[in-house]
Protein backbone atom coordinates (compact mmCIF):
# COMPACT_ATOMS: atom_id res chain seq x y z
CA UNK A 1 18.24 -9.51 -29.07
CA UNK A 2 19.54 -6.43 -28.00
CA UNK A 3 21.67 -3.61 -30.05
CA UNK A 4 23.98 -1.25 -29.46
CA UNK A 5 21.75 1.79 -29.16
CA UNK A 6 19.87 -0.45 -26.77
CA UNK A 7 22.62 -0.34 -23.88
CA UNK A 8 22.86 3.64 -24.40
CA UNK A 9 18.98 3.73 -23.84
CA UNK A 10 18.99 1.22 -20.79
CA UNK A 11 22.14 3.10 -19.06
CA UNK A 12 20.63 6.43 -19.46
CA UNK A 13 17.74 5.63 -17.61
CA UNK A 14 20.12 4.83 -14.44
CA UNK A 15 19.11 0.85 -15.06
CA UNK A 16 22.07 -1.56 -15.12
CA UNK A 17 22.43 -4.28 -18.44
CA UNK A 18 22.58 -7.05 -15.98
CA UNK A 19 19.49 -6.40 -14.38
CA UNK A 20 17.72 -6.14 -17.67
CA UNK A 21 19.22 -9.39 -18.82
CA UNK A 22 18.04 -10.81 -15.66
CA UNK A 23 14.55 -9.86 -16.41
CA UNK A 24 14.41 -11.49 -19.96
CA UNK A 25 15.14 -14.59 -17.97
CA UNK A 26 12.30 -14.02 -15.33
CA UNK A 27 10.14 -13.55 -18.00
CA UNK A 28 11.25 -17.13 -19.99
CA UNK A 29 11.26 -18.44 -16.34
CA UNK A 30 8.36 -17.05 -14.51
CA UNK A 31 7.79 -16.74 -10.86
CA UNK A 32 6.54 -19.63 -8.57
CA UNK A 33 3.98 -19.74 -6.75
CA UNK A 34 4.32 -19.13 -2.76
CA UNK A 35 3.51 -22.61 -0.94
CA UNK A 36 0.88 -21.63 1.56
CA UNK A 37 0.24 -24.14 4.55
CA UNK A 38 -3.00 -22.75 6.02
CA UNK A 39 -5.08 -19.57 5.81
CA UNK A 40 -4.50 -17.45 9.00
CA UNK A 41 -7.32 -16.31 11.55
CA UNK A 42 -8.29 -14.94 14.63
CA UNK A 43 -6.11 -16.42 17.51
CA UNK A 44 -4.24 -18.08 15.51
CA UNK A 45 -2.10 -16.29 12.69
CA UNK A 46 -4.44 -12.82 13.43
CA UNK A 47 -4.43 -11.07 17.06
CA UNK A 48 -8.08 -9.76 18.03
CA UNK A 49 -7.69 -7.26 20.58
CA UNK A 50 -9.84 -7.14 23.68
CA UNK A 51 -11.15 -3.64 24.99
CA UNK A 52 -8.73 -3.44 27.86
CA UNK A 53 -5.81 -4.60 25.28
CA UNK A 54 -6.36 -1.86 23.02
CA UNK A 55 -5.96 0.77 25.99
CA UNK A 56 -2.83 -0.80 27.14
CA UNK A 57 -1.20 -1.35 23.99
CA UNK A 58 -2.47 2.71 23.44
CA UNK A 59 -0.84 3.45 26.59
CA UNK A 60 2.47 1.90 25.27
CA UNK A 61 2.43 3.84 22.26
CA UNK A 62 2.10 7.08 23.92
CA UNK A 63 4.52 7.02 26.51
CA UNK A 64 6.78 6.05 23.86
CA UNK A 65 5.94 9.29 21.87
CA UNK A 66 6.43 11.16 24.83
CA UNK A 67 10.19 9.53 24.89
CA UNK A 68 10.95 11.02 22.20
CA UNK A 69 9.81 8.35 19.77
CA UNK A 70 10.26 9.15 15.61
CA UNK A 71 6.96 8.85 13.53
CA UNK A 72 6.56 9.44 10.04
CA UNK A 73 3.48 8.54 7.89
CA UNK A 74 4.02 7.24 4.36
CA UNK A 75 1.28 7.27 1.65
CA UNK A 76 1.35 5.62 -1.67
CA UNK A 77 -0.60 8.51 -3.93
CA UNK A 78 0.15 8.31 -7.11
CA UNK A 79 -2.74 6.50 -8.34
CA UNK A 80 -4.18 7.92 -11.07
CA UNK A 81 -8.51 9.03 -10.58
CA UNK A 82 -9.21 7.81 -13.82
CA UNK A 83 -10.39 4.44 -13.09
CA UNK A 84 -12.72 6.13 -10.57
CA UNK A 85 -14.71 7.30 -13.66
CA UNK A 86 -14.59 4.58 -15.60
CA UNK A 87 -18.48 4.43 -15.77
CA UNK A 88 -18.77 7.87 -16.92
CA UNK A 89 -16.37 7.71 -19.58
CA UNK A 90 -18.26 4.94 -21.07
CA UNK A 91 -21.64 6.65 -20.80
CA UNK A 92 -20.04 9.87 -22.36
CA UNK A 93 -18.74 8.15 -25.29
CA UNK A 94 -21.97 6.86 -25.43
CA UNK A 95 -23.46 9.85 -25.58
CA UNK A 96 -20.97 11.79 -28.37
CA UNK A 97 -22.12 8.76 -30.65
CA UNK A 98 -25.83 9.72 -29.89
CA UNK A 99 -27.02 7.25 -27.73
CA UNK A 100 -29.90 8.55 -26.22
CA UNK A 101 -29.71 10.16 -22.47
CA UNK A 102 -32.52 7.90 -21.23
CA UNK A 103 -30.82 4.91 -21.80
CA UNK A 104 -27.32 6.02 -20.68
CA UNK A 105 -28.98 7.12 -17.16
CA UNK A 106 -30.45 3.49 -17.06
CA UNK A 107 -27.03 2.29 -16.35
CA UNK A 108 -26.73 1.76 -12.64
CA UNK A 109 -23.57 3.68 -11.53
CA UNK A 110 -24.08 6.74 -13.81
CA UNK A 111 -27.89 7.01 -12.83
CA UNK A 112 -26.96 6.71 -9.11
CA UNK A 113 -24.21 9.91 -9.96
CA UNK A 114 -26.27 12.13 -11.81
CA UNK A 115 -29.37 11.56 -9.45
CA UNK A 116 -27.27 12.50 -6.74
CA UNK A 117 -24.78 14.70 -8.16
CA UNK A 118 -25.35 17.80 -5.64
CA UNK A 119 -23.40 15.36 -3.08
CA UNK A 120 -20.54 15.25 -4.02
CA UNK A 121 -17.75 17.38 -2.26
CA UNK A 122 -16.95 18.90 -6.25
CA UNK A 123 -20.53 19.53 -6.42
CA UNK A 124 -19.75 23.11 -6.01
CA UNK A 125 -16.62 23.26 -8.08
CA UNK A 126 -18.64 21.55 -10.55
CA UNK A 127 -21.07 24.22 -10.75
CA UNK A 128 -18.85 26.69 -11.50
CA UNK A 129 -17.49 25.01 -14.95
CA UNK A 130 -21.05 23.48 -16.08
CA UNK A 131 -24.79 25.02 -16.11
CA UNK A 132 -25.72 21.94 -14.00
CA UNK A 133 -29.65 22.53 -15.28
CA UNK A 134 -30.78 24.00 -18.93
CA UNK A 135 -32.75 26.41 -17.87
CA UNK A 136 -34.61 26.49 -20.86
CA UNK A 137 -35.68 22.76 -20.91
CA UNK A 138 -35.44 22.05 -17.70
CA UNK A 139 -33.71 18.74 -17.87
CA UNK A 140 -29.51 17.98 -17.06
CA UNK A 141 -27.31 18.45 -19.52
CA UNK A 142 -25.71 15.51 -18.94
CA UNK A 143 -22.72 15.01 -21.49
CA UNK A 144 -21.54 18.80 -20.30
CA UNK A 145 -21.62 17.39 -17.14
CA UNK A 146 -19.43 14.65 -17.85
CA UNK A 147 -16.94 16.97 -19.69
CA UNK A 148 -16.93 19.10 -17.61
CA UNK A 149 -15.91 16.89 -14.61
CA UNK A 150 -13.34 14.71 -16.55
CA UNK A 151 -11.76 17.03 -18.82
CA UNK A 152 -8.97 19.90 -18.85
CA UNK A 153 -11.17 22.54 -20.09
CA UNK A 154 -13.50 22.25 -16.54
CA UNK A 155 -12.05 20.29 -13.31
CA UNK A 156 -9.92 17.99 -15.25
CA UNK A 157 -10.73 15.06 -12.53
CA UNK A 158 -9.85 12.36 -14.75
CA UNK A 159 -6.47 13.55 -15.20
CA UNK A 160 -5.42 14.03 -11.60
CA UNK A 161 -4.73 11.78 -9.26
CA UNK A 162 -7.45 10.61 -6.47
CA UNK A 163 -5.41 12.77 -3.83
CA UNK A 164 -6.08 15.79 -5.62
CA UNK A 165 -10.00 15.28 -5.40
CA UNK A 166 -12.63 16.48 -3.64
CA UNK A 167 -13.69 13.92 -1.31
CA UNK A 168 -15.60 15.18 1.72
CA UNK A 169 -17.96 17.77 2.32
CA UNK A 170 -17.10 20.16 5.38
CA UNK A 171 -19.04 23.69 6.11
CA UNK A 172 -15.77 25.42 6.05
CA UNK A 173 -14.23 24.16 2.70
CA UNK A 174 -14.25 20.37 1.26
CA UNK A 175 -10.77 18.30 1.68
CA UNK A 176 -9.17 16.19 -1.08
CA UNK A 177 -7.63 12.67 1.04
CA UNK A 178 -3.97 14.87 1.19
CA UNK A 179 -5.67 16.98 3.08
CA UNK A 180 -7.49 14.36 5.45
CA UNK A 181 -4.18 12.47 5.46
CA UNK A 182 -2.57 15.86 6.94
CA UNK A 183 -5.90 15.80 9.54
CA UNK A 184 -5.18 12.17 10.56
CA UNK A 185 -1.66 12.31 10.72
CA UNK A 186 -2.01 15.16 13.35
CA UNK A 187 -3.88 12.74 15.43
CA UNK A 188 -1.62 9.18 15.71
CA UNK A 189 1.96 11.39 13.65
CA UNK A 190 2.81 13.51 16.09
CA UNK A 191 6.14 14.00 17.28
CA UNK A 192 7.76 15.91 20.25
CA UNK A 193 7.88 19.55 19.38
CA UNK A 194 4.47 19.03 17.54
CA UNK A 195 5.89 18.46 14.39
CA UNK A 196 3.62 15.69 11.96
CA UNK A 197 6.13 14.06 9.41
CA UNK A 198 4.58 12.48 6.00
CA UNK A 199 5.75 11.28 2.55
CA UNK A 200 3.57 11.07 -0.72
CA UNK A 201 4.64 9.08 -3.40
CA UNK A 202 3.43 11.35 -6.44
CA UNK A 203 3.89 10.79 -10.49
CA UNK A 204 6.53 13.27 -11.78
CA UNK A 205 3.88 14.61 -13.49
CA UNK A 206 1.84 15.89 -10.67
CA UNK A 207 4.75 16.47 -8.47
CA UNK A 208 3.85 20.17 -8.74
CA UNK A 209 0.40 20.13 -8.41
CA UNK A 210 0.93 18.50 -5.27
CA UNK A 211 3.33 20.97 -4.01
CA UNK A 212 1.29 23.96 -4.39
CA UNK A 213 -2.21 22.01 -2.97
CA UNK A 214 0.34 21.16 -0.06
CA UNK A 215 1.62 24.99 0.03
CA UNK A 216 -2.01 26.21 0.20
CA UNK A 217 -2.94 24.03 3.01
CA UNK A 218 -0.30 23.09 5.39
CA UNK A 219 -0.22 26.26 7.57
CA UNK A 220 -4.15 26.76 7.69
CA UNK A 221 -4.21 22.95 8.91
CA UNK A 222 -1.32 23.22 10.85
CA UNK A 223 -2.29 26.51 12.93
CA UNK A 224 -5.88 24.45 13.63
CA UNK A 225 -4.88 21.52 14.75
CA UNK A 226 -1.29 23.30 16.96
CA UNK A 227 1.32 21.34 14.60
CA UNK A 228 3.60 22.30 12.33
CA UNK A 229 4.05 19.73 8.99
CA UNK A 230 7.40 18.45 7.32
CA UNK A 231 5.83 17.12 4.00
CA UNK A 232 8.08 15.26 1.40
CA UNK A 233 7.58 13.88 -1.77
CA UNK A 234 9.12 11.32 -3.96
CA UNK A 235 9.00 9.61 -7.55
CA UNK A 236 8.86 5.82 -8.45
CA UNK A 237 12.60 5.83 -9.81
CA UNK A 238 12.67 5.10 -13.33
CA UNK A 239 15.36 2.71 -12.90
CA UNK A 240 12.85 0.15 -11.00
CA UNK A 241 10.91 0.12 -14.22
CA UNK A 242 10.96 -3.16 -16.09
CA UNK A 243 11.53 -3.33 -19.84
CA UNK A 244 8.73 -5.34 -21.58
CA UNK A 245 8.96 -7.92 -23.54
CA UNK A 246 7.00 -9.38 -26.79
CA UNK A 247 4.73 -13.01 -26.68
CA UNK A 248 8.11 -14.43 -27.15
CA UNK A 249 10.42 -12.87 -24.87
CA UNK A 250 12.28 -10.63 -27.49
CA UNK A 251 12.43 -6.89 -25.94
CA UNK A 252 9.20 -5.07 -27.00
CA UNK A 253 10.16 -1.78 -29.55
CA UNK A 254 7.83 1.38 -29.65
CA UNK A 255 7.24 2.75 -33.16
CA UNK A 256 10.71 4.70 -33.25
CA UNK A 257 12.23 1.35 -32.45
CA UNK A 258 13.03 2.47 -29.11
CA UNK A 259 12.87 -0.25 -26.42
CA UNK A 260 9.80 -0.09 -24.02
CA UNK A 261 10.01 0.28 -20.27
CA UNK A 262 7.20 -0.27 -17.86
CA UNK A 263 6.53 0.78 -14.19
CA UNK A 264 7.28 -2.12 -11.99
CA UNK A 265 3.99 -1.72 -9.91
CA UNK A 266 4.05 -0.25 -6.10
CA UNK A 267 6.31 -3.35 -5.34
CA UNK A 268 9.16 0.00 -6.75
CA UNK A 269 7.89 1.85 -4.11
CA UNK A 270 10.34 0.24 -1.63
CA UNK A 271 13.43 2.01 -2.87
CA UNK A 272 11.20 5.22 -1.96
CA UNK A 273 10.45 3.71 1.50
CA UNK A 274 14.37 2.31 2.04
CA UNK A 275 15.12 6.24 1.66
CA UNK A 276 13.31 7.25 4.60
CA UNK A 277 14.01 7.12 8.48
CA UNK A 278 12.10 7.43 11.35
CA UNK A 279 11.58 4.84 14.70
CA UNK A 280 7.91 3.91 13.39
CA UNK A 281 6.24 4.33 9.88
CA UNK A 282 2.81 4.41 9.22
CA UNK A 283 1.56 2.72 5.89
CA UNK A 284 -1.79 3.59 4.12
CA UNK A 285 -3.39 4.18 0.84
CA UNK A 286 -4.05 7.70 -0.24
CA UNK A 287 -8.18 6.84 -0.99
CA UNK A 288 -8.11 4.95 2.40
CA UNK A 289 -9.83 8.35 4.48
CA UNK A 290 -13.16 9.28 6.36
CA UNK A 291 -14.91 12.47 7.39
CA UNK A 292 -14.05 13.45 11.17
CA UNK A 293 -16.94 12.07 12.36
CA UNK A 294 -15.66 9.05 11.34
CA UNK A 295 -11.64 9.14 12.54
CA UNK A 296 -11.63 8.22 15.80
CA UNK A 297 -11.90 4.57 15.37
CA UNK A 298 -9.03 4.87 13.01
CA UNK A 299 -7.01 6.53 15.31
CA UNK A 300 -7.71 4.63 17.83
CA UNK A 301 -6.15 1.61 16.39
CA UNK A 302 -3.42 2.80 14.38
CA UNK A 303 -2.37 3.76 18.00
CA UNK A 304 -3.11 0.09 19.49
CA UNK A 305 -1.48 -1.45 16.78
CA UNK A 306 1.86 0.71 17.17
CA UNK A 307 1.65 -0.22 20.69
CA UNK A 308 1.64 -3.90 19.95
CA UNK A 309 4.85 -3.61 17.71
CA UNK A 310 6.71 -1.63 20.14
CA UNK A 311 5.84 -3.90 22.84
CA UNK A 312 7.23 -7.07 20.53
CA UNK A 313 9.98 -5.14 19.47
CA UNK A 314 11.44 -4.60 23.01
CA UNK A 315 11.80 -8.15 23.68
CA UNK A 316 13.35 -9.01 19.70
CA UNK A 317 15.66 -6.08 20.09
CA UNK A 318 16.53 -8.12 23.71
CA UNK A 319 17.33 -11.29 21.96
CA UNK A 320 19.30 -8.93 18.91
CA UNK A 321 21.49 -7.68 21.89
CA UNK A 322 22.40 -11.28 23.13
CA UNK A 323 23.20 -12.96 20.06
CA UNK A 324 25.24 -9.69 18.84
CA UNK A 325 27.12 -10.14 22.41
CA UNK A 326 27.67 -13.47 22.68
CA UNK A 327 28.95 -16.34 20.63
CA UNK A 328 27.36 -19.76 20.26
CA UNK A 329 28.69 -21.81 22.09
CA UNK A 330 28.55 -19.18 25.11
CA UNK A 331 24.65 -19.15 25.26
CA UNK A 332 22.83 -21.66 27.35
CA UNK A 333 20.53 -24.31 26.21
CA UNK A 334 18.05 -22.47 27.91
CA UNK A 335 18.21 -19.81 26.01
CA UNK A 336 17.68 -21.22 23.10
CA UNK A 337 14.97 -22.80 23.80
CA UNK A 338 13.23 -19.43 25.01
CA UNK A 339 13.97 -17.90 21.89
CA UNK A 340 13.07 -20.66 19.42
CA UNK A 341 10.01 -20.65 21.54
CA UNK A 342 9.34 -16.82 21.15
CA UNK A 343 10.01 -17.09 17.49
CA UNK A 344 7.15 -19.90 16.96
CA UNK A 345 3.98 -18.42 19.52
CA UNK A 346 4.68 -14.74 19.19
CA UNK A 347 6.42 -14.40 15.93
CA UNK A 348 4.40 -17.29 14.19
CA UNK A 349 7.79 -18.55 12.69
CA UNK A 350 7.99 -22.61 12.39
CA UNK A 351 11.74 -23.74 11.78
CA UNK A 352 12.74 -26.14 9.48
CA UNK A 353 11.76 -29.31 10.97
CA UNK A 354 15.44 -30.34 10.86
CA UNK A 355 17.03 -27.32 12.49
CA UNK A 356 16.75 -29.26 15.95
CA UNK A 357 19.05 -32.09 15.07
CA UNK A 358 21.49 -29.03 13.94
CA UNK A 359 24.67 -28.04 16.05
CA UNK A 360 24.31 -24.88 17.91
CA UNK A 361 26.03 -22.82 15.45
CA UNK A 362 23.11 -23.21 12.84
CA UNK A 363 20.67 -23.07 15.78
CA UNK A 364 22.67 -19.37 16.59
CA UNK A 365 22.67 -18.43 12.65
CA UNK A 366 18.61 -18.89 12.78
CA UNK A 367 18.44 -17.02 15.46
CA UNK A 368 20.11 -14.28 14.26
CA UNK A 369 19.06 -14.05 10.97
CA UNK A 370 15.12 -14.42 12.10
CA UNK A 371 15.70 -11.87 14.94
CA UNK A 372 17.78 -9.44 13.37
CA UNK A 373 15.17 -8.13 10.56
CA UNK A 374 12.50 -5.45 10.39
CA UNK A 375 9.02 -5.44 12.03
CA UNK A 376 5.64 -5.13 11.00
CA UNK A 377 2.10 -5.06 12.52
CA UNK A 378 -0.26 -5.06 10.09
CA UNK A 379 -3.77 -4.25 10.23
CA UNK A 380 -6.54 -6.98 8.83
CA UNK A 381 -10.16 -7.03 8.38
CA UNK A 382 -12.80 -9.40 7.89
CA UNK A 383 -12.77 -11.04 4.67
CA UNK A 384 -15.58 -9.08 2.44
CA UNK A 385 -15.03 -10.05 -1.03
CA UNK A 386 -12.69 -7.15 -1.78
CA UNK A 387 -9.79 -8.42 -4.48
CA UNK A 388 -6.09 -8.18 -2.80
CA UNK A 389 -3.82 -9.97 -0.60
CA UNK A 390 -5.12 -11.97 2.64
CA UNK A 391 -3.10 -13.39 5.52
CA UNK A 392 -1.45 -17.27 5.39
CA UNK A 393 0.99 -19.05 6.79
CA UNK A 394 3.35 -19.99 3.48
CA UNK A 395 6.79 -21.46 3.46
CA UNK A 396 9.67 -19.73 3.02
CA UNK A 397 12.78 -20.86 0.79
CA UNK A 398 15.42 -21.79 4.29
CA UNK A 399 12.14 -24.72 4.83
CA UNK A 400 10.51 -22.28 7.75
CA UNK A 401 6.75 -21.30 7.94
CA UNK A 402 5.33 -17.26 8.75
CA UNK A 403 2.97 -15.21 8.33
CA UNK A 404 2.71 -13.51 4.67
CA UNK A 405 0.34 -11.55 2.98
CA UNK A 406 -0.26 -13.34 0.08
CA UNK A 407 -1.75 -12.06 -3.52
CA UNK A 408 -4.34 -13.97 -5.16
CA UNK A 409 -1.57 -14.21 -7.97
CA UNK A 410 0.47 -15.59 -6.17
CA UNK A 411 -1.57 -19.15 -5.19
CA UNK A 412 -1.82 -22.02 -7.03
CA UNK A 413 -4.97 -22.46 -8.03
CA UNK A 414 -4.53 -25.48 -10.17
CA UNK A 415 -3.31 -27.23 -6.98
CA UNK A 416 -6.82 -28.57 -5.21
CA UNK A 417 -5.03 -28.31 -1.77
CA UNK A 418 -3.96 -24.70 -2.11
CA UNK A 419 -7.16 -23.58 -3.63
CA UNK A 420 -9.01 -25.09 -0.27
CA UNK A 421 -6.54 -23.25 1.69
CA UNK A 422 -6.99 -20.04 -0.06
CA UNK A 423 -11.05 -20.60 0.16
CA UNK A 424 -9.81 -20.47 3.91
CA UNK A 425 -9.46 -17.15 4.54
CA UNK A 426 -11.22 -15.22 6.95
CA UNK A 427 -9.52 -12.06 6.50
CA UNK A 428 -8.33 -9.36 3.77
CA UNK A 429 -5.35 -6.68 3.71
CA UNK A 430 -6.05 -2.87 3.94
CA UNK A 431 -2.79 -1.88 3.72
CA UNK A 432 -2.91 -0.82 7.09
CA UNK A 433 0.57 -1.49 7.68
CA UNK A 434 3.35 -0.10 10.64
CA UNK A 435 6.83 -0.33 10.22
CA UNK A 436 9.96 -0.65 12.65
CA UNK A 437 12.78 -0.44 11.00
CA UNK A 438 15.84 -0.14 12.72
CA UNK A 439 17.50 -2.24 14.87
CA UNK A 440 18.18 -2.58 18.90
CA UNK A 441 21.17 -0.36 18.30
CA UNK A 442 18.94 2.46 16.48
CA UNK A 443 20.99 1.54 13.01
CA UNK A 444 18.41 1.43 9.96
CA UNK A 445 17.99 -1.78 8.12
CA UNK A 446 18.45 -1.33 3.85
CA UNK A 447 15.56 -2.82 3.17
CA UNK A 448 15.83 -4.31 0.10
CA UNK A 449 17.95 -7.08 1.72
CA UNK A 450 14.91 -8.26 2.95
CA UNK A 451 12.47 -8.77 0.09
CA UNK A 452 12.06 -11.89 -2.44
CA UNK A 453 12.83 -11.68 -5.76
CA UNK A 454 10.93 -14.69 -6.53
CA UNK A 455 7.56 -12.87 -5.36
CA UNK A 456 7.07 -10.80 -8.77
CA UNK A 457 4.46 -10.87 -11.21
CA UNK A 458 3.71 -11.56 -15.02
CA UNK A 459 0.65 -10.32 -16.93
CA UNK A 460 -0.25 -9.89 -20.50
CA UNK A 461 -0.85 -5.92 -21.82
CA UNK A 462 -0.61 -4.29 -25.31
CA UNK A 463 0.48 -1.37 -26.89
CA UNK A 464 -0.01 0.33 -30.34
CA UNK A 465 -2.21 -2.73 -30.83
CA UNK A 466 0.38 -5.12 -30.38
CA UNK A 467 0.69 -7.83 -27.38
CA UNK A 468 3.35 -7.45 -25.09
CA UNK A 469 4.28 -9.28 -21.62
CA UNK A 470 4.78 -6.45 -18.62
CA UNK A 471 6.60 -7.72 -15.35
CA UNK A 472 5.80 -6.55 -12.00
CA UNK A 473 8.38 -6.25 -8.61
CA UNK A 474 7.68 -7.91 -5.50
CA UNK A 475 4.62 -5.78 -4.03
CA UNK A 476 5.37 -3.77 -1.23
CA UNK A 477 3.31 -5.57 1.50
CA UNK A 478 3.44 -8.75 0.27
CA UNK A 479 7.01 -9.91 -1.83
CA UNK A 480 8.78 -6.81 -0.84
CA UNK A 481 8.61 -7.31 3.02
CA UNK A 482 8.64 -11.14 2.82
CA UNK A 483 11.37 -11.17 4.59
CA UNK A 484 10.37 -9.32 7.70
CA UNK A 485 8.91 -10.11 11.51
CA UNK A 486 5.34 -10.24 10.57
CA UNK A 487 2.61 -9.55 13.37
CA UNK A 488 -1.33 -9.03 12.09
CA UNK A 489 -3.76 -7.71 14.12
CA UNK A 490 -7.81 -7.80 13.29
CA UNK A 491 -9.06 -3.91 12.90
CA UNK A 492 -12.81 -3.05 12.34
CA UNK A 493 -13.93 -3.01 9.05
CA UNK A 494 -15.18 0.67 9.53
CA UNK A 495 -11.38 1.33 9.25
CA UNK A 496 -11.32 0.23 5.79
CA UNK A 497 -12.93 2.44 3.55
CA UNK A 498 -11.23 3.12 -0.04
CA UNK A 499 -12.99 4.52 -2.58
CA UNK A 500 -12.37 2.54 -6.11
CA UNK A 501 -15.38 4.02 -8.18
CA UNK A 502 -17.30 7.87 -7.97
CA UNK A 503 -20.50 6.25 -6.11
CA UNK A 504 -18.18 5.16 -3.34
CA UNK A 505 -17.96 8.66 -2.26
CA UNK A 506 -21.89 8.37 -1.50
CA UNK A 507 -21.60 5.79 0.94
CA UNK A 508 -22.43 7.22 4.35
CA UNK A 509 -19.07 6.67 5.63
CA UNK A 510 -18.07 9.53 3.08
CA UNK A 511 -20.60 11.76 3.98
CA UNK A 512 -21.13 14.48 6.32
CA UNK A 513 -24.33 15.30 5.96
């Protein structure tokens, strides 16, 4: 199977032999599927907020800042743009193999772009690489157009990644999402002294493009909006990448024989996260941004839902303090019976259904163990239609029940029972996510202790023509964080707006105008 230039290649890349090994197996193996017992929903999985509640639980929040509280604001944004476009590539190799402009504007999304081209926040860039209008003829030269948007020789959009964009239109200069990121994070990021900490996950290959959009930005942002930025940036490391595998499980060779490693998905992006520290981290998608206009609603409840984490956290890092303190036997029946109670109605944790007829040492080691984890309140909205994780109750491998977001992949939708379930749900992730992760001492957790292995993922790709079988990690919200206090909360649906295609950006929560 594997040859002695193939351990050379695999150590090189800072991967261990073992691992690699372990994947083959995964891959002969597979993953199960996660067990879900019922779909979550509002008031009961899924905390909906009253008016009053959000104030309070903003009120929290701030006096905590005020203490002295650490924020930091990570952002996944390495996705590349060109799946944004992929409409316009299609119509443009349409066109280079003469295909008549009529019928490529028929198409729906590429009609609705060129007809309303001059709204787009590149509109102007645009102009300035492409003779928008033949003046001659009159009519739009539309395959220039096209080129001239996605390729190197004009604004090279569907080579960058979406951060790097133009997405909104603002009378003194239009912002990519870094720079609405750096906007928003001024407004629920903020630390004592005024300083606004964030982290972008970038490709290696636009690692310096990013740096000098950053360098260009940071002090006219920070001098409006009286902060000063500390802006990282970090790499999915190579040696989370999974080595692919043929139809039959023997490693997948390039064409110089060399073996072929994948990216593991964002599920790697929790070695990038278990390198950080701060008190609170704030979770969201790079395309996930609005206009001004339309921030404070955001804002708003990134605050509320911060609140409601610190608020649970106070009384988990209580019971982390007793059980640290004390020995089994020394803690009263009464107290277990509190906690057991705070795990199930607050923390939506059901214990094994044996665990009462257990001495008090296992009833201690639950305890601790369930207690003495991370925390995370996580953001859900009403269930639209959008593909991606939703919210379930699903049991976990010690025989207990909590919350999970759970991928569609994930479900067993063979199983009549577990389709029903999933047909259940109400809601739909954002990735809207906030993150405690230390403990009542202040000592930060290693994450990857608390993710599932079993979580990962299996799909079928190809390369030089020929079928291969790629593996995914645990993703970050869902397998990766399986393991932690889970708390969702229902946000408004106007908090949710990513943009997938171009035309998204024409929606009127993307607009300014």
């Amino acid at each position: 199977m594997f040859r002695t230039e193939d351990i050379s290649q695999i150590t090189k890349r800072g991967s261990q032999f073992e691992v690699v090994q372990q994947q083959i197996e995964k891959f002969k193996s597979g993953f199960p599927f996660l067990k879900l017992t019922e779909a979550a929903s509002n008031y009961h999985g899924i905390i909906k907020l009253s008016d009053s509640e959000i104030q309070r639980y903003i009120s929290v929040f701030e006096d905590q800042v005020t203490k002295g509280l650490e924020l930091m604001k990570f952002v996944p944004a390495s996705g590349a743009a060109s799946r944004m476009f992929k409409s316009l590539y299609a119509a443009l190799e349409d066109l280079q193999q003469g295909k008549p402009s009529a019928e490529v504007i028929r198409d729906g999304e590429v009609g609705l772009f060129l007809k309303q081209l001059d709204r787009f926040a590149f509109y102007t860039d645009l102009q300035k690489v492409v003779s928008i209008e033949n003046s001659a003829s009159g009519e739009i030269p539309i395959q220039k157009i096209l080129e001239g948007l996605l390729f190197g020789k004009g604004l090279n959009y569907g080579n960058l990644p979406k951060a790097l964009l133009k997405f909104h239109t603002y009378p003194d200069g239009n912002r990519t999402p870094v720079e609405e990121h750096l906007v928003e994070g001024a407004e629920y990021s903020r630390n004592m002294g005024n300083v606004v900490n964030l982290h972008f996950t970038v490709s290696l290959e636009h690692k310096e493009a990013f740096e000098k959009h950053v360098a260009e930005i940071r002090g006219p942002y920070g001098q409006s909006l009286g902060v000063s930025y500390e802006i990282g940036f970090s790499q999915q490391k190579p040696s989370t990448d999974i080595l692919a595998v043929t139809p039959d499980n023997e490693p997948f060779r390039n064409n110089d024989d060399s073996l072929l490693f994948r990216p593991a998905g964002h599920g790697a992006l929790l070695e990038n996260l278990n390198d950080l520290s701060a008190d609170l981290i704030f979770i969201k998608n790079i395309d996930n941004v609005v206009p001004d206009q339309l921030k404070r609603l955001t804002v708003e409840y990134k605050k509320a839902l911060a609140g409601v984490l610190l608020s649970v956290q106070e009384q988990i890092f209580n019971y982390q303090k007793i059980l640290n303190d004390h020995q089994a036997n020394s803690l009263e029946s009464g107290f277990y019976a509190e906690a057991t109670n705070y795990l199930e109605n607050v923390l939506n944790i059901a214990p094994p259904q044996s665990l009462y007829l257990r001495g008090k040492e296992e009833l201690y080691t639950y305890l601790h163990t369930k207690f003495n984890r991370p925390i995370r309140v996580c953001g859900m909205v009403k269930n639209q239609g959008e593909p991606g994780g939703g919210p379930f109750f699903a049991k976990n491998s010690d025989g207990s029940v909590s919350l999970q977001i759970v991928e569609s992949t994930q479900i067993d939708f063979n199983d009549p029972e577990q389709k029903a379930i999933a047909a259940n749900a109400t809601h739909f992730n954002p990735v809207d996510l906030i993150c405690g992760i230390r403990n009542y001492a202040g000592e930060k957790y290693d994450l990857i202790k608390f993710s599932d292995p079993e979580t990962g993922f299996i799909s079928s790709k190809s390369k030089d023509g020929k079928e291969l079988k790629a593996q995914e990690l645990p993703g970050l919200w869902n397998g990766s964080m399986s393991d932690w206090n889970t708390l969702f909360v229902e946000v408004p649906l106007e908090t949710f707006n990513p943009v997938k295609t171009v035309t998204d950006l024409l929606r009127k929560e993307h607009q300014t105008k």
